[in-house]
Protein backbone atom coordinates (compact mmCIF):
# COMPACT_ATOMS: atom_id res chain seq x y z
CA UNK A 1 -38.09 -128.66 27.34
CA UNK A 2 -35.07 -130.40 27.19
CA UNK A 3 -31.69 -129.46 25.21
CA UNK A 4 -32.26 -131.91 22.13
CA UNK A 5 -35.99 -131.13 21.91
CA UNK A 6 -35.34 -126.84 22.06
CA UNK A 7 -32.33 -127.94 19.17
CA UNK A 8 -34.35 -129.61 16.92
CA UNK A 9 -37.01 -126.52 17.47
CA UNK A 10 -34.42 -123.86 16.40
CA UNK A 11 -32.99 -125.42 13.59
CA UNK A 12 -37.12 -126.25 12.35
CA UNK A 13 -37.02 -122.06 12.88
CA UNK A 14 -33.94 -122.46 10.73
CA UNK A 15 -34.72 -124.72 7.84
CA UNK A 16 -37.71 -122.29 7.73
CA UNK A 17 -36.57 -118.75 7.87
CA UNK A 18 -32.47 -118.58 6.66
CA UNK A 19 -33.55 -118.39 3.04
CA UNK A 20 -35.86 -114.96 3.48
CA UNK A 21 -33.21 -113.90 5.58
CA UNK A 22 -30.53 -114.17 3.04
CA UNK A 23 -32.76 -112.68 0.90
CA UNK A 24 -33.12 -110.04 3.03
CA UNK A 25 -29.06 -109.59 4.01
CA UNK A 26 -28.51 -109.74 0.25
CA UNK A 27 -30.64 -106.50 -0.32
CA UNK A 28 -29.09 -104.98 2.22
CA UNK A 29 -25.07 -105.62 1.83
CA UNK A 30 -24.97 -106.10 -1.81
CA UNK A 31 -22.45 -108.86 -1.49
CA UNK A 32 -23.49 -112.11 -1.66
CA UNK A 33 -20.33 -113.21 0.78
CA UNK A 34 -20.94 -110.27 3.38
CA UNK A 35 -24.86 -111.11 3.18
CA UNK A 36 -24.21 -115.19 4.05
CA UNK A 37 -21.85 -113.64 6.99
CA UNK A 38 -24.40 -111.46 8.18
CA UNK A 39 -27.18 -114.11 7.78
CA UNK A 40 -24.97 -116.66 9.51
CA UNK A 41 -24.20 -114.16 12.45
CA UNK A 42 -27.63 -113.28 13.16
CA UNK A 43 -28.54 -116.90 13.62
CA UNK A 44 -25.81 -117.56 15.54
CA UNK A 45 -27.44 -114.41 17.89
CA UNK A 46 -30.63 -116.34 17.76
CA UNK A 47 -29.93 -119.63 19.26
CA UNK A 48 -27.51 -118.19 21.81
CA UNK A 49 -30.88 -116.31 22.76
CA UNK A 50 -33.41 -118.65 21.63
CA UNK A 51 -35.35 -119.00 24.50
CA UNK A 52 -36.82 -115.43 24.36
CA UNK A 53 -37.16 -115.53 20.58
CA UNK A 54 -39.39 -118.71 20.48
CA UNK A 55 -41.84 -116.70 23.39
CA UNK A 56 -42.21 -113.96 20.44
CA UNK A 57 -45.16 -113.57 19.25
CA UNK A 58 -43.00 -113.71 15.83
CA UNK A 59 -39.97 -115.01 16.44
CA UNK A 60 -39.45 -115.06 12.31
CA UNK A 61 -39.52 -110.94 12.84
CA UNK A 62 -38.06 -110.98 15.86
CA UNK A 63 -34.91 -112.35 14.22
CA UNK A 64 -35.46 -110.33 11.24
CA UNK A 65 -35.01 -107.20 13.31
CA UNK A 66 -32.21 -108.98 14.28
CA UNK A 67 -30.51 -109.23 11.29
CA UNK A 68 -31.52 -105.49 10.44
CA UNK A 69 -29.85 -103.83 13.79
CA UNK A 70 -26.73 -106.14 13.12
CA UNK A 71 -26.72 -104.53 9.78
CA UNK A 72 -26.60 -101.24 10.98
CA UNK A 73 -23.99 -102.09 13.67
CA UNK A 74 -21.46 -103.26 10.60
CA UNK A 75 -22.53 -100.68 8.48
CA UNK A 76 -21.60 -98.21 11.42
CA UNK A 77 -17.94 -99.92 11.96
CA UNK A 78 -14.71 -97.69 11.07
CA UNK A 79 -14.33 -98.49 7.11
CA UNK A 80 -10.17 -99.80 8.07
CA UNK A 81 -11.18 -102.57 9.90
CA UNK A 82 -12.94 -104.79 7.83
CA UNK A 83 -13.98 -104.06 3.82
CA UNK A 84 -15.76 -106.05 1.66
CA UNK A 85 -14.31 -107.35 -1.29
CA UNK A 86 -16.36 -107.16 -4.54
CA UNK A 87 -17.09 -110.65 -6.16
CA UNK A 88 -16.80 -111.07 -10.04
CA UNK A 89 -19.82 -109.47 -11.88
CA UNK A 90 -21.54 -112.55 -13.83
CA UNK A 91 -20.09 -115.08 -10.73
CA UNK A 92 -22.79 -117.64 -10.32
CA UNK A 93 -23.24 -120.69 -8.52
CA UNK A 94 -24.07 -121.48 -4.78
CA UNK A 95 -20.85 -119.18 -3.40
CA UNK A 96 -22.20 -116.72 -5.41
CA UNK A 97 -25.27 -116.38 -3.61
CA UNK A 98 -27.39 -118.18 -6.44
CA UNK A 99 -28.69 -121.26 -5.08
CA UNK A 100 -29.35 -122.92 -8.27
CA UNK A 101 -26.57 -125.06 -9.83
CA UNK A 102 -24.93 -123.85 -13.39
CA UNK A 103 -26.74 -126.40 -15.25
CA UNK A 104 -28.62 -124.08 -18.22
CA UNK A 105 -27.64 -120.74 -19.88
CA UNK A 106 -29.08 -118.26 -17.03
CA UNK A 107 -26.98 -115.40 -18.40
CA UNK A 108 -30.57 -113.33 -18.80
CA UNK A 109 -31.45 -113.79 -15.42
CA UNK A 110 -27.63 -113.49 -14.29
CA UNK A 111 -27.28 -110.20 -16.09
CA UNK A 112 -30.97 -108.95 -14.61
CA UNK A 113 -29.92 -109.44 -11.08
CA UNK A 114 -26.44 -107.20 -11.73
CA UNK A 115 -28.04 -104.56 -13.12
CA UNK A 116 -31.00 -104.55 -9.70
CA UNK A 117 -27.64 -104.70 -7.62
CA UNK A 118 -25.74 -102.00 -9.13
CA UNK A 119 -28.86 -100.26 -8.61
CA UNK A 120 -29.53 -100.69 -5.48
CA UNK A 121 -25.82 -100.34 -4.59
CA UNK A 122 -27.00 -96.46 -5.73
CA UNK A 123 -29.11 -96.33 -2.38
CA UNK A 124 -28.25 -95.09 0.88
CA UNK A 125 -28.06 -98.02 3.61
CA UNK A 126 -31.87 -96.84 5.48
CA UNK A 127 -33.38 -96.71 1.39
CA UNK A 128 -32.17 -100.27 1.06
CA UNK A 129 -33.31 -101.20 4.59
CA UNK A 130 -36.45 -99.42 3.41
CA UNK A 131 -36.82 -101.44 0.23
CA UNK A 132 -35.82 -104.48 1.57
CA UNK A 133 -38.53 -105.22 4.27
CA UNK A 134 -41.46 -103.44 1.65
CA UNK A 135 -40.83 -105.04 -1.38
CA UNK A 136 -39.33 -108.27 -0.01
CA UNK A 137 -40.89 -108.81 3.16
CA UNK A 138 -44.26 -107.06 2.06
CA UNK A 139 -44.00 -105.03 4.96
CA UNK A 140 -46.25 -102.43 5.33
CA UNK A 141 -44.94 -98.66 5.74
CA UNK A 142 -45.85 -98.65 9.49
CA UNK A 143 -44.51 -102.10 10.30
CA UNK A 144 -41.13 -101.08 8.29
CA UNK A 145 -41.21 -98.34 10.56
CA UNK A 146 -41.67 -100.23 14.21
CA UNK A 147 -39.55 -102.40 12.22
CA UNK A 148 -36.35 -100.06 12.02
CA UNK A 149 -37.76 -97.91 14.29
CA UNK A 150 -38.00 -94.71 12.81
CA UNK A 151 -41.17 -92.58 11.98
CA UNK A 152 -43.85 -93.43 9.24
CA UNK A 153 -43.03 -90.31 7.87
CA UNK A 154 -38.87 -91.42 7.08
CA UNK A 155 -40.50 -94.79 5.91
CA UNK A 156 -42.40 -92.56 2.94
CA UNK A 157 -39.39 -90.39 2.33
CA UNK A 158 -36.79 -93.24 1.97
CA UNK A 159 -39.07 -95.13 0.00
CA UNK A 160 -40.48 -92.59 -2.38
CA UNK A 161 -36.40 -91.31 -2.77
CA UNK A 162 -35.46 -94.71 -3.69
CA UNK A 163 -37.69 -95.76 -5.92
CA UNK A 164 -37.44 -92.47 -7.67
CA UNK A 165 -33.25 -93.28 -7.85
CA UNK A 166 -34.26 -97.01 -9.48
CA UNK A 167 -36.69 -95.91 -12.16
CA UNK A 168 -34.19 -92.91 -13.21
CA UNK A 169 -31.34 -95.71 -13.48
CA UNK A 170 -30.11 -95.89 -16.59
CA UNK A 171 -29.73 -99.94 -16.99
CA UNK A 172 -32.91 -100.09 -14.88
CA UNK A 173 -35.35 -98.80 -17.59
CA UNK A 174 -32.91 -100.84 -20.24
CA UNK A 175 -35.06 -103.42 -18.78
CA UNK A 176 -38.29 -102.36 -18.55
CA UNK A 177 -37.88 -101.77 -22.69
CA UNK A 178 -36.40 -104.84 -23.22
CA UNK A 179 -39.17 -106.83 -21.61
C-alpha cells in the first residue's frame, strides 16, 4: 500500500471517528479546549502508528483506548506544569466545543450542558472514564472494563457511585422537574 493510498485511509478513519472521540475527551476533561488537545494528540499517536491500528480488529477502539490511557497519563502529570484554564460558562460556538454555529437562541440547551458538566466535574477521573465509554460509547460493563483495564467488579462500583453523585446533584434533578 503505498504512502498516498494508507493517507487517504487514515484520514477516512478520521473523518469517521474524531467526532465520538471528542465526545468522548469532552466527558472526560471537562474542558472543551483540553478535550480538542487531547483528541488532536491521540490522532496524532494514531497515524504515527497507523499501520498496526488499521490490522485491529477495531481500530475505532483501538484508538479509543488510545485516547483513554493518554487521559490518564495527563491526568497523572505534576499539577505545576501544565493547568487548564476554565472557559466562560455560557461560551458557545465552534471554540467552545459546540459545533453548531450561534444562529438561534440555544440558551436552554447551552444552560443544560453546564449544569451535566458541573456535574460531572463532581466525579472522580475513573467515574468519568466509567461514564464516558457506558453511556456514550454504549459500552458494556465488561468491555469498559478490558477497556480501562480494571475488574468488572470496579466497573459496577464506579458506575453505581457516579450515578448515585448525578441524581443527588442539586441542578441535576432541577432538570428532571423542569422537563
Amino acid at each position: 500500500m503505498g504512502r498516498a493510498q494508507t493517507d487517504e485511509e487514515y484520514a477516512r478513519f478520521v473523518r469517521g471517528s474524531s467526532a465520538r472521540l471528542l465526545s468522548i475527551a469532552r466527558a472526560l476533561c471537562q474542558d472543551a479546549h483540553q478535550a480538542e488537545d487531547l483528541t488532536q494528540q491521540t490522532l496524532e499517536k494514531a497515524y504515527l502508528k497507523w499501520g498496526r491500528v488499521r490490522r485491529a480488529d477495531d481500530p475505532h477502539r483501538y484508538v479509543r483506548r488510545m485516547l483513554v490511557n493518554l487521559h490518564t497519563d495527563w491526568m497523572r502529570r505534576k499539577p505545576w506544569r501544565e493547568r487548564a484554564v476554565p472557559t466562560t460558562p455560557g461560551e458557545v460556538g465552534p471554540g467552545a466545543g459546540y459545533p453548531e454555529p450561534v444562529t438561534a437562541d440555544r440558551t436552554g440547551r447551552v444552560a443544560t450542558r453546564d449544569v451535566v458538566a458541573r456535574a460531572l466535574q463532581g466525579l472522580t477521573p475513573r467515574e468519568r472514564e466509567v461514564v464516558a465509554l457506558r453511556f456514550l460509547e454504549d459500552l458494556s460493563e465488561a468491555d469498559t472494563a478490558a477497556e480501562l483495564g480494571i475488574a468488572v467488579g470496579t466497573v459496577k462500583s464506579a458506575c453505581n457511585r457516579a450515578l448515585a453523585r448525578l441524581r443527588s446533584a442539586g441542578e441535576i434533578a432541577e432538570l428532571k422537574e423542569g422537563r
